[in-house]
Protein backbone atom coordinates (compact mmCIF):
# COMPACT_ATOMS: atom_id res chain seq x y z
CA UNK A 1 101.45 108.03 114.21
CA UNK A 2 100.82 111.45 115.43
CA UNK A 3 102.01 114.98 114.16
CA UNK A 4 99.62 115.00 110.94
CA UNK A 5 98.16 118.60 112.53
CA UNK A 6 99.18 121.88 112.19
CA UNK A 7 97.62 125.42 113.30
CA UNK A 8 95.26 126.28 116.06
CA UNK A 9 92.27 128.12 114.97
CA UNK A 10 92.81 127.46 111.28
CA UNK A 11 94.16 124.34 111.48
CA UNK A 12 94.79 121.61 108.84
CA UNK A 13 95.58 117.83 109.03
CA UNK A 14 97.01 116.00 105.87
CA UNK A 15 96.52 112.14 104.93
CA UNK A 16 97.38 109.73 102.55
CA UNK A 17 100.44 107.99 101.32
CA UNK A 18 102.79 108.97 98.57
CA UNK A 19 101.78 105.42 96.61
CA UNK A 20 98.57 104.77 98.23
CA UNK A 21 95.32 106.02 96.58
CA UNK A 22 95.84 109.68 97.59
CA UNK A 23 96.44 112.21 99.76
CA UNK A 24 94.37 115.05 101.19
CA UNK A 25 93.70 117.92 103.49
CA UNK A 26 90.85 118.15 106.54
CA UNK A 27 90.81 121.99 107.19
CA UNK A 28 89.12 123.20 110.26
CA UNK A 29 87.74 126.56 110.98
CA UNK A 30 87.55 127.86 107.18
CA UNK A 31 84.91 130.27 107.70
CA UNK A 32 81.34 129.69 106.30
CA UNK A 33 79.60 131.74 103.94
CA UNK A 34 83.17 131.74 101.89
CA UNK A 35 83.14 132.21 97.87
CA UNK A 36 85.87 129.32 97.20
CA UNK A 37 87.73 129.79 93.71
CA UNK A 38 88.40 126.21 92.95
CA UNK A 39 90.50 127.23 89.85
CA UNK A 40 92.94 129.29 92.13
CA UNK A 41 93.30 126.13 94.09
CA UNK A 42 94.06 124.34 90.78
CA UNK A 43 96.43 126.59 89.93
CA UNK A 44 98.28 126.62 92.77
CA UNK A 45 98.66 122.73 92.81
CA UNK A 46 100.00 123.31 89.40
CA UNK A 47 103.15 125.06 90.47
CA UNK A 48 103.86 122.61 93.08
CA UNK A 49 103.16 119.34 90.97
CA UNK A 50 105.55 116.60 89.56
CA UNK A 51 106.51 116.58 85.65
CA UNK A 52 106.70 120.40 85.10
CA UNK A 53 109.92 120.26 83.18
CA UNK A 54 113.64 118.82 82.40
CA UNK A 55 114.63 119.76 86.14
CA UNK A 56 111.58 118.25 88.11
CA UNK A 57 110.97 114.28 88.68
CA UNK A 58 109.24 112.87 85.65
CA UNK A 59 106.58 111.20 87.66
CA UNK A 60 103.33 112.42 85.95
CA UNK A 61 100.33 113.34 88.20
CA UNK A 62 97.99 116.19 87.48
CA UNK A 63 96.90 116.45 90.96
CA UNK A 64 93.26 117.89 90.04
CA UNK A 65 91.72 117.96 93.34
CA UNK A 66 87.57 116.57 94.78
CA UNK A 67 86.31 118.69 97.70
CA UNK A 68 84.38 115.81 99.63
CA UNK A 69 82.85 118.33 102.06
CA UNK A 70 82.14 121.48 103.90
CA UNK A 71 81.25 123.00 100.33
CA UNK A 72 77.65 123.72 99.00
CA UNK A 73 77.02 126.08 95.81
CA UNK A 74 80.21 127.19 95.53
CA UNK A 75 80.32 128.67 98.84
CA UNK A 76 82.11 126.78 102.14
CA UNK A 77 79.84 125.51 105.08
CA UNK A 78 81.89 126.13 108.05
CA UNK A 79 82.19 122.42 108.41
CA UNK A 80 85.52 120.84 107.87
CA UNK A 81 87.08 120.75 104.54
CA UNK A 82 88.24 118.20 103.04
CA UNK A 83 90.41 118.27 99.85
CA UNK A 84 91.34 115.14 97.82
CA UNK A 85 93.81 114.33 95.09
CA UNK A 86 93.99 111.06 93.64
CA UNK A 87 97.44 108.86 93.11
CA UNK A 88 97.61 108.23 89.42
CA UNK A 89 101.09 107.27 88.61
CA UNK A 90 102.94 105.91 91.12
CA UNK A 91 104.83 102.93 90.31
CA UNK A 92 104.92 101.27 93.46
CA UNK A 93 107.46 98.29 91.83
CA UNK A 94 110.39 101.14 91.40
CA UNK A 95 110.93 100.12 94.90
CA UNK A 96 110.85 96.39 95.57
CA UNK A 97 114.78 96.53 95.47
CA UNK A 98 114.70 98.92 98.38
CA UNK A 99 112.06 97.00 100.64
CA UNK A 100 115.13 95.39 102.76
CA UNK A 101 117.59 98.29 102.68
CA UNK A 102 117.47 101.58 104.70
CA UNK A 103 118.46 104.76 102.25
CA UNK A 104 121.03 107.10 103.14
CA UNK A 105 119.56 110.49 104.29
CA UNK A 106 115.78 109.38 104.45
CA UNK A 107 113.46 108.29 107.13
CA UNK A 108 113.70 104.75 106.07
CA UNK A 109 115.72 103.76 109.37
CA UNK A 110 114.28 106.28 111.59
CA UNK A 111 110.96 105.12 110.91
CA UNK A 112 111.20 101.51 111.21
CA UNK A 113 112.67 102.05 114.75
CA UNK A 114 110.13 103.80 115.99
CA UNK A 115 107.34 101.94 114.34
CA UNK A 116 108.51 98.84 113.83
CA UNK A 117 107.09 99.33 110.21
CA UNK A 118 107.57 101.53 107.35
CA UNK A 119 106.25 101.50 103.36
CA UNK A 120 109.21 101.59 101.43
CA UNK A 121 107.14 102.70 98.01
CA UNK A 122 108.73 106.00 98.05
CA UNK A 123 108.44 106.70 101.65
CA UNK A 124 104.54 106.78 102.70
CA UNK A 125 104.04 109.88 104.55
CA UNK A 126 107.65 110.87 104.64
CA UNK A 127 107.63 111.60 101.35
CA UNK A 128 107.61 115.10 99.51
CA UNK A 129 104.48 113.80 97.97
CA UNK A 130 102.01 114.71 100.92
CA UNK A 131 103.35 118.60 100.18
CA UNK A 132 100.56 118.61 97.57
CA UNK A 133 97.52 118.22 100.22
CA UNK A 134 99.18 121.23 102.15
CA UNK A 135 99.32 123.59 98.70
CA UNK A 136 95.90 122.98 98.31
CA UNK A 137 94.60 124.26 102.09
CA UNK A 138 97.94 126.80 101.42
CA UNK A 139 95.15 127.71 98.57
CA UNK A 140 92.11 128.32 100.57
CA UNK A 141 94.66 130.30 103.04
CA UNK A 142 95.97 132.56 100.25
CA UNK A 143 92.12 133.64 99.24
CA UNK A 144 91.56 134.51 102.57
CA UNK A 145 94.72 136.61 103.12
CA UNK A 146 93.29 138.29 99.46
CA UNK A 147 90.42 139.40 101.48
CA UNK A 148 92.72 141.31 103.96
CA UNK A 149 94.81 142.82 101.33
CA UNK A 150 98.06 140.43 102.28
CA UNK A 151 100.11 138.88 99.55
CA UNK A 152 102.66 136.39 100.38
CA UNK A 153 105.70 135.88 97.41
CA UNK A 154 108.29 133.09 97.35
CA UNK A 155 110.92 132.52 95.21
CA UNK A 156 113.93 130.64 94.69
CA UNK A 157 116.82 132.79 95.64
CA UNK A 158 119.76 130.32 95.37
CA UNK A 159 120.44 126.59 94.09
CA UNK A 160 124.30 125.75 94.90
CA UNK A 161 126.49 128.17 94.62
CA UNK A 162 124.42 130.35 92.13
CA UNK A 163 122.20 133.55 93.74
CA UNK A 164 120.57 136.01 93.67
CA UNK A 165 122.15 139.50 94.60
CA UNK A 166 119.28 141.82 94.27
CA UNK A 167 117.93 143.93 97.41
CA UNK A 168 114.17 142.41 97.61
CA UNK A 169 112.97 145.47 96.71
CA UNK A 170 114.61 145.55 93.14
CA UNK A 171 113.19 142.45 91.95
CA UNK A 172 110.59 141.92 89.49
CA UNK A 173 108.62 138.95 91.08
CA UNK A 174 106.20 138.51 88.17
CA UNK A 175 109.30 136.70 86.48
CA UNK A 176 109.75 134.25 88.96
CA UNK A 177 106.26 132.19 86.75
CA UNK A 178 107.97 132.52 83.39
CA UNK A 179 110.88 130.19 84.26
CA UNK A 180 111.13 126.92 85.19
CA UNK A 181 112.68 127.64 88.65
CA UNK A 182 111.05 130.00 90.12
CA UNK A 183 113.56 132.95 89.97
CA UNK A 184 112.93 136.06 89.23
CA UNK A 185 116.03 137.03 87.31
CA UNK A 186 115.79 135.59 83.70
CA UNK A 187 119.73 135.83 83.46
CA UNK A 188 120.24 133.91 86.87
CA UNK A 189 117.19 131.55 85.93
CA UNK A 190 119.04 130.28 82.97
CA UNK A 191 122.13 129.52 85.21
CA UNK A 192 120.22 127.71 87.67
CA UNK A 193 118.47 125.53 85.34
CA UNK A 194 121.74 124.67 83.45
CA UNK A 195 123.55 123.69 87.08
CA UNK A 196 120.64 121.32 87.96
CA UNK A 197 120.80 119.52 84.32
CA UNK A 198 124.20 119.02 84.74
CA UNK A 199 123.69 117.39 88.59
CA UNK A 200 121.03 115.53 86.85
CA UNK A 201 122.79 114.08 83.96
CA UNK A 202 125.65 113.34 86.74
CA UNK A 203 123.28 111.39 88.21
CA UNK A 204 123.14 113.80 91.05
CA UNK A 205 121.68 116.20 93.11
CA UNK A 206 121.80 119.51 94.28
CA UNK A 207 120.45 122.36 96.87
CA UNK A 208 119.37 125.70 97.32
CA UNK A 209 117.63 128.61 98.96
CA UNK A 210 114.07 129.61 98.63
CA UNK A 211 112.81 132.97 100.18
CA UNK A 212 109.42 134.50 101.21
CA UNK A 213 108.36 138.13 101.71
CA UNK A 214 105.10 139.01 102.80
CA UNK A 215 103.45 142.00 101.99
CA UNK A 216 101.28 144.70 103.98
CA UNK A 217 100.83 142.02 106.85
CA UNK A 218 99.03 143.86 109.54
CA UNK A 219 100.81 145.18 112.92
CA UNK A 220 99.78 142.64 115.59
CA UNK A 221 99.85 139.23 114.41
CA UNK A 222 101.85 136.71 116.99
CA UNK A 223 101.84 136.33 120.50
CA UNK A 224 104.97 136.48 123.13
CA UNK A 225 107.08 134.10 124.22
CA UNK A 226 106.10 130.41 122.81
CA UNK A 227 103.47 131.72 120.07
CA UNK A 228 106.08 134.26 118.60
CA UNK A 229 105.09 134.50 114.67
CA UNK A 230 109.05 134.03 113.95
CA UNK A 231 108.54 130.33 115.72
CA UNK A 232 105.57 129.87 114.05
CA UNK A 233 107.02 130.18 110.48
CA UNK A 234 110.25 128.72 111.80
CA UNK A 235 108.48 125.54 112.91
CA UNK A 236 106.38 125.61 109.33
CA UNK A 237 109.11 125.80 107.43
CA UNK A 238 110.88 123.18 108.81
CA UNK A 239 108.40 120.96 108.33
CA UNK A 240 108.66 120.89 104.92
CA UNK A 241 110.42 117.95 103.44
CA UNK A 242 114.19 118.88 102.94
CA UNK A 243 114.04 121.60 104.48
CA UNK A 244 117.74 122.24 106.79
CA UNK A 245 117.90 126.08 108.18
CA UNK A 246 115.26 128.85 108.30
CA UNK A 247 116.28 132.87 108.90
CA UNK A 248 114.34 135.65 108.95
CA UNK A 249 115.21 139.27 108.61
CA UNK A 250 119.14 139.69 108.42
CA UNK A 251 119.51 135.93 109.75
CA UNK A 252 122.85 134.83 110.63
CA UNK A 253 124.40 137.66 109.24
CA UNK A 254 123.74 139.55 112.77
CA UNK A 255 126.13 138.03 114.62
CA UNK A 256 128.78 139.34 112.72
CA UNK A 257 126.81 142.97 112.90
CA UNK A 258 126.78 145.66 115.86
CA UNK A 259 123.63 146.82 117.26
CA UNK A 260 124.44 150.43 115.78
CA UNK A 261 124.48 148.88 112.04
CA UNK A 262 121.43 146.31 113.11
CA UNK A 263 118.98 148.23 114.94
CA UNK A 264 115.55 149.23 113.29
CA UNK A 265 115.12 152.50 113.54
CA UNK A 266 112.00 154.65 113.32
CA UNK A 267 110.60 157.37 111.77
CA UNK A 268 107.65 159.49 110.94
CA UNK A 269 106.44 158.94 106.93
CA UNK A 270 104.88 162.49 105.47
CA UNK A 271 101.37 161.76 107.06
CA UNK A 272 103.30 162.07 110.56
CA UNK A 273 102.62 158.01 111.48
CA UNK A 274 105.51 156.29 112.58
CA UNK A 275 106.97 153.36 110.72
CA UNK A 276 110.25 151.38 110.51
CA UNK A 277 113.35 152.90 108.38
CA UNK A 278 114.84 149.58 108.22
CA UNK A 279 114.27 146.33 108.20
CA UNK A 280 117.31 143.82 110.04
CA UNK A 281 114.25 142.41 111.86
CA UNK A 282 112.07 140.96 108.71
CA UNK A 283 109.28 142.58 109.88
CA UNK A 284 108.76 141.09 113.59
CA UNK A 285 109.43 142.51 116.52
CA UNK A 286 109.29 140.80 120.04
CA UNK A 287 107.37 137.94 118.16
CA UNK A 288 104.99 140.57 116.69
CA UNK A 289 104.55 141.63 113.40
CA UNK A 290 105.96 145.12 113.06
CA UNK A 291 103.83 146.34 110.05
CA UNK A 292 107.22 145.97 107.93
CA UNK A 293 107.33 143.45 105.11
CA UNK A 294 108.42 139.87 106.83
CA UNK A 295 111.05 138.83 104.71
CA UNK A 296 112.34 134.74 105.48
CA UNK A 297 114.59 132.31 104.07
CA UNK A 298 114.43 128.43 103.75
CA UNK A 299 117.40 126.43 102.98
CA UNK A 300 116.80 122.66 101.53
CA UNK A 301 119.25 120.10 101.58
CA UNK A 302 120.03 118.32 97.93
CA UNK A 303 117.47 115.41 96.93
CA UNK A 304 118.65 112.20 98.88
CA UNK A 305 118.33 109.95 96.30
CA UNK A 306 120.29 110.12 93.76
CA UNK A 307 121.23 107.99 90.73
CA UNK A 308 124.91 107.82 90.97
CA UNK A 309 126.14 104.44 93.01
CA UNK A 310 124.98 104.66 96.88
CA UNK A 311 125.69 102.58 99.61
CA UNK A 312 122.79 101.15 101.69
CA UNK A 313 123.07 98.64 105.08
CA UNK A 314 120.38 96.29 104.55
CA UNK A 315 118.26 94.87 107.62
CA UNK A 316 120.51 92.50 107.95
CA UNK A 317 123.51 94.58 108.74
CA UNK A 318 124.88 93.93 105.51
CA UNK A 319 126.58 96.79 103.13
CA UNK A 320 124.96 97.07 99.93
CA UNK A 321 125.79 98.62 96.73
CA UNK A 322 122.93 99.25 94.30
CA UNK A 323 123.74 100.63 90.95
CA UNK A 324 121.55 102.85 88.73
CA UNK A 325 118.38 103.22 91.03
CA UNK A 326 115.28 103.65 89.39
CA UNK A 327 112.53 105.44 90.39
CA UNK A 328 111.57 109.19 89.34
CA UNK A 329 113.19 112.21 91.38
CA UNK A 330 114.06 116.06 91.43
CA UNK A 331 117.40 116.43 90.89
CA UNK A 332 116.84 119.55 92.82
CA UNK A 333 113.78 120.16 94.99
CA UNK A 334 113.72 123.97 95.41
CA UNK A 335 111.71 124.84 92.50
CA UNK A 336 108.61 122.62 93.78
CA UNK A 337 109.95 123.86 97.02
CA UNK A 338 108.64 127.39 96.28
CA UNK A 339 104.66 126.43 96.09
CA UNK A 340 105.04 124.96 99.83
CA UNK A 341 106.90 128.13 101.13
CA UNK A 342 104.07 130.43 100.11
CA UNK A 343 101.23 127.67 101.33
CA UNK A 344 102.76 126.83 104.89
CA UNK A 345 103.41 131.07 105.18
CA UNK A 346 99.73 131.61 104.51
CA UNK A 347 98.35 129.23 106.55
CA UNK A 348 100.26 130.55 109.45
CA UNK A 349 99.31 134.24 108.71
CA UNK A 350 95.43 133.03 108.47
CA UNK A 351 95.78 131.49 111.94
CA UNK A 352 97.43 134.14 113.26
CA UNK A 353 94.87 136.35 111.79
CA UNK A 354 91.64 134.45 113.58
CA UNK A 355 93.67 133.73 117.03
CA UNK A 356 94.16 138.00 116.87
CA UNK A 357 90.83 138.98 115.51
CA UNK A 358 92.11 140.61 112.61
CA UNK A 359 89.84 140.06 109.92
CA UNK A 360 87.48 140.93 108.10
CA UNK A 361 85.67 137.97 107.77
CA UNK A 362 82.86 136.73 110.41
């Protein structure tokens, strides 16, 4: 099984199964000679992690993390590494009804045609689970980009048919931690929450839209053609479990724009340097970031399973009803969803960053 890689010059590769006895992160080409806050790293995991609240799966893991190497007094090696967090509540038997069934909407039948095998305990490395090894390198990313004065922000902008309709720049991000999903409009939060307890005491599930804006990114960062940063973030994003549709800048809503209404124009600030009046391009420009804040979104589908009554085909070829599924799930993932958005962002910028030779690290 390949694909377990991602990045170039900081480059990570995950392992580990959603039941087995972990999961973890190899990262190669952190730089040596690195202070590593270990407690940032913790607290990042934290906002990602299962059991938070009435709206997240009630699986209970407190995904404290071992660094197995590339770290000596406090300070990383330049060897690879490697991040673990131990399984400690998995409840592998919630899914010995499912062992001979394929699930609508996961990679149950996909997998087992192309492998000829798959571990039904709540999906093996198809599930959301193995998210938590890349929030932990997102962590090591994120004190890099510190270093360089870049902050990356995500935030849940929609769930159904409830969002946001702030201008970025009017929001209040420091809001988006004092609710439960990740909004940062207290009014909208409440609205939110109350749409995914009712899905959830449906026995249902829902969607939404988390966003991203990164802040005073450097001019530079991407490469033409195939290594645009645009593709890069695309193809990040959409790695994510869930995820369905990724825009940046004004998105979709260009094609229903002219070039008049969409172009960036530029102009010269009071210290005579040129910068961008708008923004329609999210801050990249021929693959390039402009110097603009980059500004994405991420749509995710609703959880697939659900508790309601679903149909399954068995491997048999037999229709199957199974009613009131156990096992533990979000009844909407975008909240947990935000945590990956802001670790697979930074881990792009910090490659991008080494394969341009902007840094100021050695």
């Amino acid at each position: 099984m390949g694909g377990n890689s991602f990045g170039t010059l900081f480059k990570i590769t995950t392992f580990g199964e959603s039941h087995g006895k972990g999961i973890g992160v190899v990262i190669d080409g952190c730089p040596a000679n690195m202070n590593l806050n270990l407690d940032q790293i913790q607290e990042e995991l934290n906002k990602r992690k299962p059991g938070q609240s009435a709206i997240t799966t009630a699986r209970k893991e407190q995904d404290t993390f071992d660094i197995l190497s590339g770290l000596f007094e406090g300070k990383t090696t330049g060897a690879p590494l490697t991040i673990f967090i131990k399984n400690q509540d998995s409840r592998s038997e919630d899914y010995n009804m499912l062992k001979d069934v394929y699930r609508p909407s996961h990679a149950d039948y996909t997998y087992e045609l192309k492998y000829g095998w798959r571990d039904h305990r709540g999906g093996g490395r198809s599930s959301a689970r193995e998210t938590a090894a890349r929030v932990a390198a997102g962590a090591v990313a994120k004190q890099i980009l510190e270093k360089e004065g870049i902050e990356v922000i995500a935030f849940t902008k929609q769930i159904g048919h409830i969002s946001l309709q702030e201008n970025i720049e009017k929001l209040d991000f420091s809001i988006r931690n004092r609710n439960e999903v990740k909004c940062p409009d207290l009014e909208i939060a409440e609205q939110m929450s109350s749409l995914i307890k009712k899905c959830k005491s449906e026995g249902d599930s829902i969607g939404g839209v988390v966003s991203c804006v990164v802040k005073k990114c450097p001019v530079g960062l991407g490469e033409p053609v195939f290594d645009r940063l645009e593709a890069d973030l695309a193809k990040a994003m959409l790695s994510i479990n869930a995820s369905k549709g990724f825009e940046i800048g004004s998105g979709f809503q260009a094609a229903a724009m002219r070039g008049s209404d969409h172009n960036d124009n530029f102009r010269l600030n009071k210290n005579k340097e040129i910068e961008i009046a708008d923004n329609h391009a999210g801050g990249i420009l021929g693959g390039i970031s402009s110097g603009a804040e980059i500004y994405f979104n991420v749509a995710f589908k609703p959880t697939s399973t659900i508790k309601s009554n679903s149909s399954f085909i068995s491997k048999n070829n037999e229709e199957v009803i199974l009613e009131n599924l156990t096992g533990r799930h979000d009844p909407c993932i975008v909240p947990r969803a935000v945590a990956v958005v802001e670790a697979m962002t930074s881990l792009v910028l910090v490659d991008h960053l080494f394969r341009s030779k902007i840094t100021k690290l050695s």
